[in-house]
Protein backbone atom coordinates (compact mmCIF):
# COMPACT_ATOMS: atom_id res chain seq x y z
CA UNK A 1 52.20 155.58 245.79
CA UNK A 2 54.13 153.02 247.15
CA UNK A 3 57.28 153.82 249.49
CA UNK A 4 61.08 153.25 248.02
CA UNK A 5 63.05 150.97 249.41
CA UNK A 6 64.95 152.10 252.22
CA UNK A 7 68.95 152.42 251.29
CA UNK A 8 71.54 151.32 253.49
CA UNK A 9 73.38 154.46 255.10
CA UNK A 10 77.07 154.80 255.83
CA UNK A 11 77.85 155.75 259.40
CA UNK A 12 78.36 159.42 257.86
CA UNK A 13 75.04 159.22 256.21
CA UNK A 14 73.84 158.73 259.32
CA UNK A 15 75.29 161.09 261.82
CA UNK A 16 74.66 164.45 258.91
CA UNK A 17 70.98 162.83 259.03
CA UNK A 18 70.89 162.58 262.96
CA UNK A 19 72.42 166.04 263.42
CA UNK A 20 69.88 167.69 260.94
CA UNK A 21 67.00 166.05 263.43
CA UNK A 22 68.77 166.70 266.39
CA UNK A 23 69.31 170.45 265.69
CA UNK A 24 66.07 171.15 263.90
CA UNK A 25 64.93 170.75 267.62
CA UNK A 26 67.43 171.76 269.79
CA UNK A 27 68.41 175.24 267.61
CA UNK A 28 65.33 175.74 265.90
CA UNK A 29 66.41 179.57 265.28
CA UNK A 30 69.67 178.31 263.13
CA UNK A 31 67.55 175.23 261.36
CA UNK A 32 68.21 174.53 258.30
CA UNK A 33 71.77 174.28 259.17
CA UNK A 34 74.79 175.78 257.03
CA UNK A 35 77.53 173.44 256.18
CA UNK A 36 79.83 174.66 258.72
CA UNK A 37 77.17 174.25 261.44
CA UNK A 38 76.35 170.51 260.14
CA UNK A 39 80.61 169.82 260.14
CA UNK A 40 80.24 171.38 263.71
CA UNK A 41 77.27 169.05 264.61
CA UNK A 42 78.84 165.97 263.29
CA UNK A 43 82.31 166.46 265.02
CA UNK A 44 80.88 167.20 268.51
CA UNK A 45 83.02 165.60 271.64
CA UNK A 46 79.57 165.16 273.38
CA UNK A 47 76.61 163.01 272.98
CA UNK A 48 78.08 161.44 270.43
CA UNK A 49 79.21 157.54 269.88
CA UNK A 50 81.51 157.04 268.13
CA UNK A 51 83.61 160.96 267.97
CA UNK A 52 84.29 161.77 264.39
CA UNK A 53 86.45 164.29 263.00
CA UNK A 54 84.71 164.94 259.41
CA UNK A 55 85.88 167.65 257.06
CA UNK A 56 83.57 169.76 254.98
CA UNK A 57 83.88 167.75 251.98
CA UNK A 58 82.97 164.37 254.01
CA UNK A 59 80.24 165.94 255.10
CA UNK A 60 79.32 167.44 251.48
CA UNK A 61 79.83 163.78 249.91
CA UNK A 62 77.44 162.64 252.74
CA UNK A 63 74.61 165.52 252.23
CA UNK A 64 74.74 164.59 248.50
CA UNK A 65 74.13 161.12 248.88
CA UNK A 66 71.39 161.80 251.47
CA UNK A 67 69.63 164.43 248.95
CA UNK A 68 69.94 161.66 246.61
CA UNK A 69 67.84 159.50 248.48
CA UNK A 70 65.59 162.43 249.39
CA UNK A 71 66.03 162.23 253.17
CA UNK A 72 67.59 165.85 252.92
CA UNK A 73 66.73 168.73 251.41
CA UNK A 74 69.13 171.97 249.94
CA UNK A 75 67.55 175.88 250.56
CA UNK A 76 69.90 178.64 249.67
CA UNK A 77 68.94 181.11 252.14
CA UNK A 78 71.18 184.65 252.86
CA UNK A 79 74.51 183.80 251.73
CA UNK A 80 75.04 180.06 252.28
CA UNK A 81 72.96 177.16 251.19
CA UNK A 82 70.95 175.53 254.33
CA UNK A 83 69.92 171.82 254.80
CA UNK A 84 67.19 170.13 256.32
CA UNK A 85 66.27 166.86 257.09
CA UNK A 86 62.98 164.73 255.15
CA UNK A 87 63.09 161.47 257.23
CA UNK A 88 59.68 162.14 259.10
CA UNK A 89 57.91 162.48 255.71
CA UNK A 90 60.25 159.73 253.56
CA UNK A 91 59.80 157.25 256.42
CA UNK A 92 56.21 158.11 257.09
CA UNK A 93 56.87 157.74 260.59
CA UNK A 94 55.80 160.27 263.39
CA UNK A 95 57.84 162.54 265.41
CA UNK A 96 58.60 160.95 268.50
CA UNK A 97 60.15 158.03 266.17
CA UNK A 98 62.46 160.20 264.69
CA UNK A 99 63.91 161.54 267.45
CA UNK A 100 64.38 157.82 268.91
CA UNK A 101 65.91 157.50 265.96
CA UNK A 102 68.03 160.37 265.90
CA UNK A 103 69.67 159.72 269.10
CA UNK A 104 70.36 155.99 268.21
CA UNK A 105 72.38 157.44 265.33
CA UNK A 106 74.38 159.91 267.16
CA UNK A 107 74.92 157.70 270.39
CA UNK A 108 74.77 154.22 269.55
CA UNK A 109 72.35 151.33 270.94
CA UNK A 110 70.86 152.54 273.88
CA UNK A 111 68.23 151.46 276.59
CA UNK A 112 64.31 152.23 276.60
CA UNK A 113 65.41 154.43 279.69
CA UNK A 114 68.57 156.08 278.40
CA UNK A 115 66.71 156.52 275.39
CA UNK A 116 63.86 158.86 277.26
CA UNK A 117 66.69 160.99 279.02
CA UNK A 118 68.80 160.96 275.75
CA UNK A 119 65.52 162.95 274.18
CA UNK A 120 64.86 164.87 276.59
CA UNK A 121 66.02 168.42 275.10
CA UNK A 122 64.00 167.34 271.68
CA UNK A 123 60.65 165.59 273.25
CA UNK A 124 59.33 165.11 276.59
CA UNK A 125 58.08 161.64 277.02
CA UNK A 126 55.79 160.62 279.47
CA UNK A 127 57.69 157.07 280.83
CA UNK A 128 60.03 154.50 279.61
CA UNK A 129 56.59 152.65 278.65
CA UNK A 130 55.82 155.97 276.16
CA UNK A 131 59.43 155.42 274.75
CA UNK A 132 58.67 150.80 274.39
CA UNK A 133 55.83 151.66 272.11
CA UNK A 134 57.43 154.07 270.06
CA UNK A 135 60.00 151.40 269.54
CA UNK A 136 58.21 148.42 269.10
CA UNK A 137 56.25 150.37 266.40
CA UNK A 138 59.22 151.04 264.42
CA UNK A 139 60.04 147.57 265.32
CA UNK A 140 57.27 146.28 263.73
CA UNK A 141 56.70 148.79 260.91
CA UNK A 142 55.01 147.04 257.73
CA UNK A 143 57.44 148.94 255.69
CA UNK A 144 60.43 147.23 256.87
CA UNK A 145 61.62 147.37 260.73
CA UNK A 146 63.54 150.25 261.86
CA UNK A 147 65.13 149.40 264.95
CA UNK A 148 65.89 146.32 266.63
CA UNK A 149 66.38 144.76 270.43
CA UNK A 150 69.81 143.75 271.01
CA UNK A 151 70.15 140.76 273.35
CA UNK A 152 70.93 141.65 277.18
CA UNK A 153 74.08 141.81 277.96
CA UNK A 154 75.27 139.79 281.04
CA UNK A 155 74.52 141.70 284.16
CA UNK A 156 72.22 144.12 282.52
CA UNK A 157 68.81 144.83 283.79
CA UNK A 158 67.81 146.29 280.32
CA UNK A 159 68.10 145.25 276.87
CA UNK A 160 69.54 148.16 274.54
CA UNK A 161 67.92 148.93 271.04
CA UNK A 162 69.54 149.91 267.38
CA UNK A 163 68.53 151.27 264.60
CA UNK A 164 68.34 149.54 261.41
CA UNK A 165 68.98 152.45 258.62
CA UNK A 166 72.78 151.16 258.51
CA UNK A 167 71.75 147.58 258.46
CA UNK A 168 71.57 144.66 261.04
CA UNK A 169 73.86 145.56 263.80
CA UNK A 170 77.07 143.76 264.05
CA UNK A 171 76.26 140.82 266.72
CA UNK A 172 77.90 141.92 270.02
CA UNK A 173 79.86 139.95 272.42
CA UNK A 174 77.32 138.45 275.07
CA UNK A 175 77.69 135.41 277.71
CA UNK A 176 80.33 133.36 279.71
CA UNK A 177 82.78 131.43 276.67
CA UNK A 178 80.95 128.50 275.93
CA UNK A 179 83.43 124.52 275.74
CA UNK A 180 83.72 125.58 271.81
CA UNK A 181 85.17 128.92 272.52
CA UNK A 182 86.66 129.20 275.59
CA UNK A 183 89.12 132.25 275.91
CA UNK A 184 90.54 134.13 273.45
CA UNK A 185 86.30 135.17 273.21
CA UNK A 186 86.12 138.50 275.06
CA UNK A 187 86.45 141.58 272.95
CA UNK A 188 88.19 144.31 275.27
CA UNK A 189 85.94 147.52 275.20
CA UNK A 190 89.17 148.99 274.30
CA UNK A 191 89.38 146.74 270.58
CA UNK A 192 86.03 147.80 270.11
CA UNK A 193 86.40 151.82 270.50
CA UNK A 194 89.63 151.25 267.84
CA UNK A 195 87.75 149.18 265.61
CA UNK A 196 85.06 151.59 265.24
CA UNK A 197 87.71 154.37 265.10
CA UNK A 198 88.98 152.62 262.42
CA UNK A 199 85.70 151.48 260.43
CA UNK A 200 84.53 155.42 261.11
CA UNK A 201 88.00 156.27 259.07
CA UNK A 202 87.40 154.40 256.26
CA UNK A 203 84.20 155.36 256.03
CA UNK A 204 85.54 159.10 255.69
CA UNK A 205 88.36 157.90 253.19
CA UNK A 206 85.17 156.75 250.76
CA UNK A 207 83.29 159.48 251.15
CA UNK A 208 85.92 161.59 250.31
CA UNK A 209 86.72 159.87 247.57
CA UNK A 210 83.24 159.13 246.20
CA UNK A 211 83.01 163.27 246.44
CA UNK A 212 86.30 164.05 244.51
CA UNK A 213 84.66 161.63 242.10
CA UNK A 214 82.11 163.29 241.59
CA UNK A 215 83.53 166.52 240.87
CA UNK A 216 85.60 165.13 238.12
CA UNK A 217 82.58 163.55 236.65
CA UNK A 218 81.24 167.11 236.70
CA UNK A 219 84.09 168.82 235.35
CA UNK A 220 84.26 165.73 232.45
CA UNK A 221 80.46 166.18 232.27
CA UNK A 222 80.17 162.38 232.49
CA UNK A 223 78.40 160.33 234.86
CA UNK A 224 79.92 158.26 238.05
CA UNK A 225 78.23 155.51 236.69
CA UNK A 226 79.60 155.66 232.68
């Protein structure tokens, strides 16, 4: 059976999936996760690029579109449905790749050595070298590449790596101006936090809305699509 093409996830797609892999591993005793521990998850202050502050039905609209695309699953379990995360088996990919993946979601492009201490709490690798093949294999992965190596900054000993479930990364500022573009060039880090702030907003705003739309396709008992 051949593998579905992969979707490309909102930035709330992707921080319910990376919190469902992160926790799975780090709380294994309250995996699956109720919906108040995912909001929880997803709204953290710490290890977590950019900070969101999701409500529950964000985070619903998100776990629906997920389930949707089979990369979570719903349990009902004591008194609250539970969810858990399928991207090891819908990927195919093993997993040490899906917790590189998992913190590139929650934390943004990082280096092959931030990367290793980054997973730390979820897998031990051996050396940054462990954590380069991992990478390049979901770098090169004959169903479609996973992540990606940025280009080095200037002054940086490392180049940083993204993931790819979102897209291709947006191309980052890198380099002395060249004659064509001489000032005005540099992004302030600054402009950058706000614009994400702001892109991480609007993403909220649709999900919201796609999950009030929804539930009045329910209620009509018509489809989002007719």
């Amino acid at each position: 059976m051949s593998t579905p093409s992969l979707p490309v996830l909102s930035l709330l797609e992707t921080r319910v999936l990376g919190v469902l892999a992160e926790k799975q591993r780090t709380v294994p005793d309250s995996y699956p996760l109720t919906l108040n521990s995912l909001v929880s998850g997803c709204n953290q202050k710490t290890s977590r690029n950019p900070v969101l502050e999701l409500t529950e039905s964000q985070v619903q609209a998100a776990i629906d579109s997920l389930k949707g695309y089979s990369l979570v699953a719903e349990t009902s379990g004591g008194r609250a449905f539970r969810y858990e995360h399928n991207a090891d088996r819908v990927l195919r990919i093993p997993s040490q790749s899906v917790i590189l993946l998992t913190v590139l979601m929650l934390r943004g492009p990082q280096t092959a050595g931030e990367l290793r201490i980054a997973c730390d709490r979820m897998h031990n690798f051996a050396d940054i070298s462990s954590v380069e093949g991992f990478l390049d294999e979901l770098a090169q992965r004959p169903a479609g590449a996973l992540v990606v190596k940025l280009a080095r900054l200037p002054g940086a000993r490392e180049s940083r790596w993204a993931h790819l479930l979102s897209g291709a990364p947006a191309e980052e500022v890198a380099g002395p101006a060249s004659e064509a573009s001489p000032a005005g060039h540099d992004v302030s880090l600054g402009e950058v936090a706000a614009l994400k702030a702001n892109v991480a907003r609007l993403e909220a705003e649709v999900a919201s809305l796609r999950a009030l739309l929804g539930r009045v396709c329910s209620e009509l008992g018509i489809s989002e699509g007719g």
